[in-house]
Protein backbone atom coordinates (compact mmCIF):
# COMPACT_ATOMS: atom_id res chain seq x y z
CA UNK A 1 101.88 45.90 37.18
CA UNK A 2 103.90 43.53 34.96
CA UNK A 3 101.73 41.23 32.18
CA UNK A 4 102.57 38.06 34.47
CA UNK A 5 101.88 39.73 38.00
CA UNK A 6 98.56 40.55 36.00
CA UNK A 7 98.42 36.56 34.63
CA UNK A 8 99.10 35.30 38.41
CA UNK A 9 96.76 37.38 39.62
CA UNK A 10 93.82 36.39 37.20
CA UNK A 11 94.71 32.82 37.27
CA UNK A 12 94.17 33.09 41.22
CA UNK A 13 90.88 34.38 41.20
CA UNK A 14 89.84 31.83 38.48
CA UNK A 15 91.35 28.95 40.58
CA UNK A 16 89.50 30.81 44.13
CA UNK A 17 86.08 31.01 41.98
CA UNK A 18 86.53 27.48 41.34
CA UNK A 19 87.23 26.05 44.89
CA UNK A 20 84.73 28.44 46.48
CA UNK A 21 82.01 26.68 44.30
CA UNK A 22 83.95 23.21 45.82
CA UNK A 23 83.18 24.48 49.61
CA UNK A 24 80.05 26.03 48.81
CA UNK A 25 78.50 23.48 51.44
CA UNK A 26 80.08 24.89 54.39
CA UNK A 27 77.14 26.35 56.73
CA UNK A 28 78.30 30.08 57.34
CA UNK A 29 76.38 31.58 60.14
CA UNK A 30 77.30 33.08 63.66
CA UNK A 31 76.61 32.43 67.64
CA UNK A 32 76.87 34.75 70.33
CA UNK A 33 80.61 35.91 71.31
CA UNK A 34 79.88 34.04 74.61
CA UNK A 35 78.86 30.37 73.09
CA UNK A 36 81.78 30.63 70.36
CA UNK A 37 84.55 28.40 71.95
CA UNK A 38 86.90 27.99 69.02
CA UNK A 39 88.46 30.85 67.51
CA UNK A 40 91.01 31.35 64.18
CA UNK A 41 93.45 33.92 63.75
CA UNK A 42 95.06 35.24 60.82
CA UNK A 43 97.86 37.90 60.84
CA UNK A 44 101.35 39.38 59.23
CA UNK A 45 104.14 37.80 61.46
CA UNK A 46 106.54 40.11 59.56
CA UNK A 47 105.43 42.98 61.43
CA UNK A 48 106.51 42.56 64.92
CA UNK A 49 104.20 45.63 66.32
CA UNK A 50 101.20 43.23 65.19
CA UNK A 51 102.29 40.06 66.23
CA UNK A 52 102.59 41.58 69.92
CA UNK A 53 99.03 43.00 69.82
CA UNK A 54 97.75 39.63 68.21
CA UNK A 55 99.64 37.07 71.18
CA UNK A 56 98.63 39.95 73.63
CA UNK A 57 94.49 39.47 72.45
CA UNK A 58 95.01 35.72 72.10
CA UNK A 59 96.12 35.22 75.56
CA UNK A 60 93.16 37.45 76.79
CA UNK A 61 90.47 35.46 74.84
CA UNK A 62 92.05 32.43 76.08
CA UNK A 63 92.29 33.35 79.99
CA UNK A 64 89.55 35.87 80.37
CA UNK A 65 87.13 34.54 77.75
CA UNK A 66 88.09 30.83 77.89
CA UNK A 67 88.71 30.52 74.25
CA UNK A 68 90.10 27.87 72.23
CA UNK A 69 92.34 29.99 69.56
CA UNK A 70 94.95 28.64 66.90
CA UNK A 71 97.20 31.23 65.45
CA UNK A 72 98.46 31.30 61.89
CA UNK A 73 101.11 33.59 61.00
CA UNK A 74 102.24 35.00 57.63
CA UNK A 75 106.26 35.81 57.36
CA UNK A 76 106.45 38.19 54.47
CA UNK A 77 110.23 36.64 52.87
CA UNK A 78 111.29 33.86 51.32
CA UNK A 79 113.27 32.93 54.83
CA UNK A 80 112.21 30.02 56.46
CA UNK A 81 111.73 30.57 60.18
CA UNK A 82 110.45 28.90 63.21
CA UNK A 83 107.85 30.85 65.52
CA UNK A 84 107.54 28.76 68.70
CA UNK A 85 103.61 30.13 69.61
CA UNK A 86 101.97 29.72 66.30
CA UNK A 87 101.73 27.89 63.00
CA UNK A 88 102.89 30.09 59.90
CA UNK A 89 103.80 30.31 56.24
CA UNK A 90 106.11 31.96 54.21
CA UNK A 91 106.55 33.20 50.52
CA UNK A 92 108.25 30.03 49.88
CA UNK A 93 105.11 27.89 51.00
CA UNK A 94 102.76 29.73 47.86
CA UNK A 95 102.69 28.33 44.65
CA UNK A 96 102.99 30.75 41.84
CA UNK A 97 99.05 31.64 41.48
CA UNK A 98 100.01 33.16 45.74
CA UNK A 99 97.98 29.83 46.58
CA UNK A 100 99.08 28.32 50.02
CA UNK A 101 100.62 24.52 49.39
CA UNK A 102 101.72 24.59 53.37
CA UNK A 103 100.28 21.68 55.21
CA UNK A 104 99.76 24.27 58.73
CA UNK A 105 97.56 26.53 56.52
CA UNK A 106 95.49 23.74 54.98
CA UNK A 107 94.82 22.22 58.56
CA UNK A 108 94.03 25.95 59.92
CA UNK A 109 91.44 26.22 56.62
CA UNK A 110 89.80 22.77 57.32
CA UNK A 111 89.33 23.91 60.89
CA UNK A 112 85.85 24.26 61.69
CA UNK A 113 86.16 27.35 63.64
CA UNK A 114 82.96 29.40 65.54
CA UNK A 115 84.88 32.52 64.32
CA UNK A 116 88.25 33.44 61.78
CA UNK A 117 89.69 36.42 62.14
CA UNK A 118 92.00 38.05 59.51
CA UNK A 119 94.51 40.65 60.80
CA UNK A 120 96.24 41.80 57.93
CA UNK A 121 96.06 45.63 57.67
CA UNK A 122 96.23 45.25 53.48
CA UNK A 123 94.72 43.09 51.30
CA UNK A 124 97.02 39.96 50.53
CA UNK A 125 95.41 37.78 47.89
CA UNK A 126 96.87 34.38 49.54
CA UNK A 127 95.16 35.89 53.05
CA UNK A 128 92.09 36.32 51.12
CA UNK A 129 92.34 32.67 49.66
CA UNK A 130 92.57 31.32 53.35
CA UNK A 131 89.80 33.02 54.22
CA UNK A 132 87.71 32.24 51.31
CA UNK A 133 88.56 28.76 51.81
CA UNK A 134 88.19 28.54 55.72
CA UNK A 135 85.21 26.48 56.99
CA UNK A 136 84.55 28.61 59.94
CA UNK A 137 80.96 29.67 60.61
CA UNK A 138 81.60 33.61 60.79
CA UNK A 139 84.52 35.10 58.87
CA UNK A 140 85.80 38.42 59.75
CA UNK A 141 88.29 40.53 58.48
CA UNK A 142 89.43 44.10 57.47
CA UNK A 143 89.86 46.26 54.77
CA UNK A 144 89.76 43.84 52.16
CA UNK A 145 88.50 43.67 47.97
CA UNK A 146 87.15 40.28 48.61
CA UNK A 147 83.70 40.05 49.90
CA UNK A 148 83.00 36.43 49.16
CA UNK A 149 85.75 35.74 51.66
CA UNK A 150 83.97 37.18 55.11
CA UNK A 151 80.54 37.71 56.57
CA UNK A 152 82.26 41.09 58.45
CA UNK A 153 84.67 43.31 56.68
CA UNK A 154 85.65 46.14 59.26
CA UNK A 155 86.87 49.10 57.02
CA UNK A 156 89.06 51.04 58.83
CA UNK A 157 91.53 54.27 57.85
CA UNK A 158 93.51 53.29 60.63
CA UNK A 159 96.50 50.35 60.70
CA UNK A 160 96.69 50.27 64.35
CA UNK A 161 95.77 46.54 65.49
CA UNK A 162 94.85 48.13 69.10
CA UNK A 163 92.10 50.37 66.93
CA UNK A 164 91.17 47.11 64.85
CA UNK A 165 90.78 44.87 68.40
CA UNK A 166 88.33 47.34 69.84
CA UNK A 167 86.27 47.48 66.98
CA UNK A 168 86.24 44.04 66.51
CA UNK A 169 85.67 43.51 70.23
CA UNK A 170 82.56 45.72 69.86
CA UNK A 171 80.91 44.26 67.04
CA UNK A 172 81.48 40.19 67.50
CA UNK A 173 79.86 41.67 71.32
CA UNK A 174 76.99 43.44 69.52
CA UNK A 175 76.55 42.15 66.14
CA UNK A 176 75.32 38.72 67.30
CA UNK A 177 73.70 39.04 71.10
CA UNK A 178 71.12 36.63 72.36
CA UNK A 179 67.99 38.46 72.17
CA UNK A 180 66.42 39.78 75.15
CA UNK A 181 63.44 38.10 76.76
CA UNK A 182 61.03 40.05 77.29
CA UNK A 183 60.31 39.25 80.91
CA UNK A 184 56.67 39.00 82.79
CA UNK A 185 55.46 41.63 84.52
């Protein structure tokens, strides 16, 4: 790595240490899958296998789970484009520290979602920074270097998103059920 891609990259984390102190208020915590009705996602728009998988799981949490979800999308190029289903970003909308400066990803970071969930299959620092900055209760993601950012980092070998959906599916179902009652006898 270059001496400036090594500069940018410090100055980011310095800058993200910073703001994380800023939003240290946020309460972090989790609900039950079933009581969480408003749901983030995160993903890499330039990769058309994923964006398929991703619209195919939103439109099942939203029809067979009743979820609220609000997609952001990240289009690896300095090419502006329009995506008609989602909100994105672009290389163009990061400053040169890879901070966002896009007015859809600070709205998506101020949501106060029940749950964010980070696609990306590689650690992006900017993804990171959204997700460090996010004021969701329970942030998940995968195979990332930034554990401040998430509550649930799913490590995976794999870079399937059908793989990463059914582990995800089985922990947000397991990792935070209602307890069970015992019941009288």
């Amino acid at each position: 790595m270059s001496f400036w891609e090594n500069l940018k990259i410090k100055l980011h984390k310095r800058v993200l240490r910073r703001e994380m102190k800023r939003n240290a208020g946020v309460t972090r915590g989790s609900s039950p899958f079933g009581q969480a009705m408003k749901i983030g996602i995160l993903f890499n728009a330039s990769e058309q296998e994923q964006e398929r998988m991703v619209m195919k799981y939103v439109e099942r949490l939203r029809n067979k789970h009743k979820k609220r979800v609000s997609v952001l999308g990240f289009y690896d190029s300095k090419e502006d484009r329009t995506f008609d289903l989602f909100k994105n970003y672009s290389l163009n909308d990061l400053d040169w520290k890879m901070i966002p400066k896009n007015g859809d990803v600070k709205l998506f970071m101020d949501n106060e979602f029940d749950i964010v969930i980070n696609f990306f299959d590689k650690p992006y620092i900017h993804g990171d920074y959204i997700m460090a900055m996010s004021k969701a209760k329970l942030r998940v993601g995968r195979n990332s270097n930034n554990t401040d950012a998430y509550e649930l980092i799913i490590n995976e070998k794999q870079k399937d998103s059908t793989h990463f959906i059914g582990l995800l599916d089985t922990y947000l179902k397991t990792f935070n059920q209602e307890p069970n009652e015992p019941k009288p006898v």
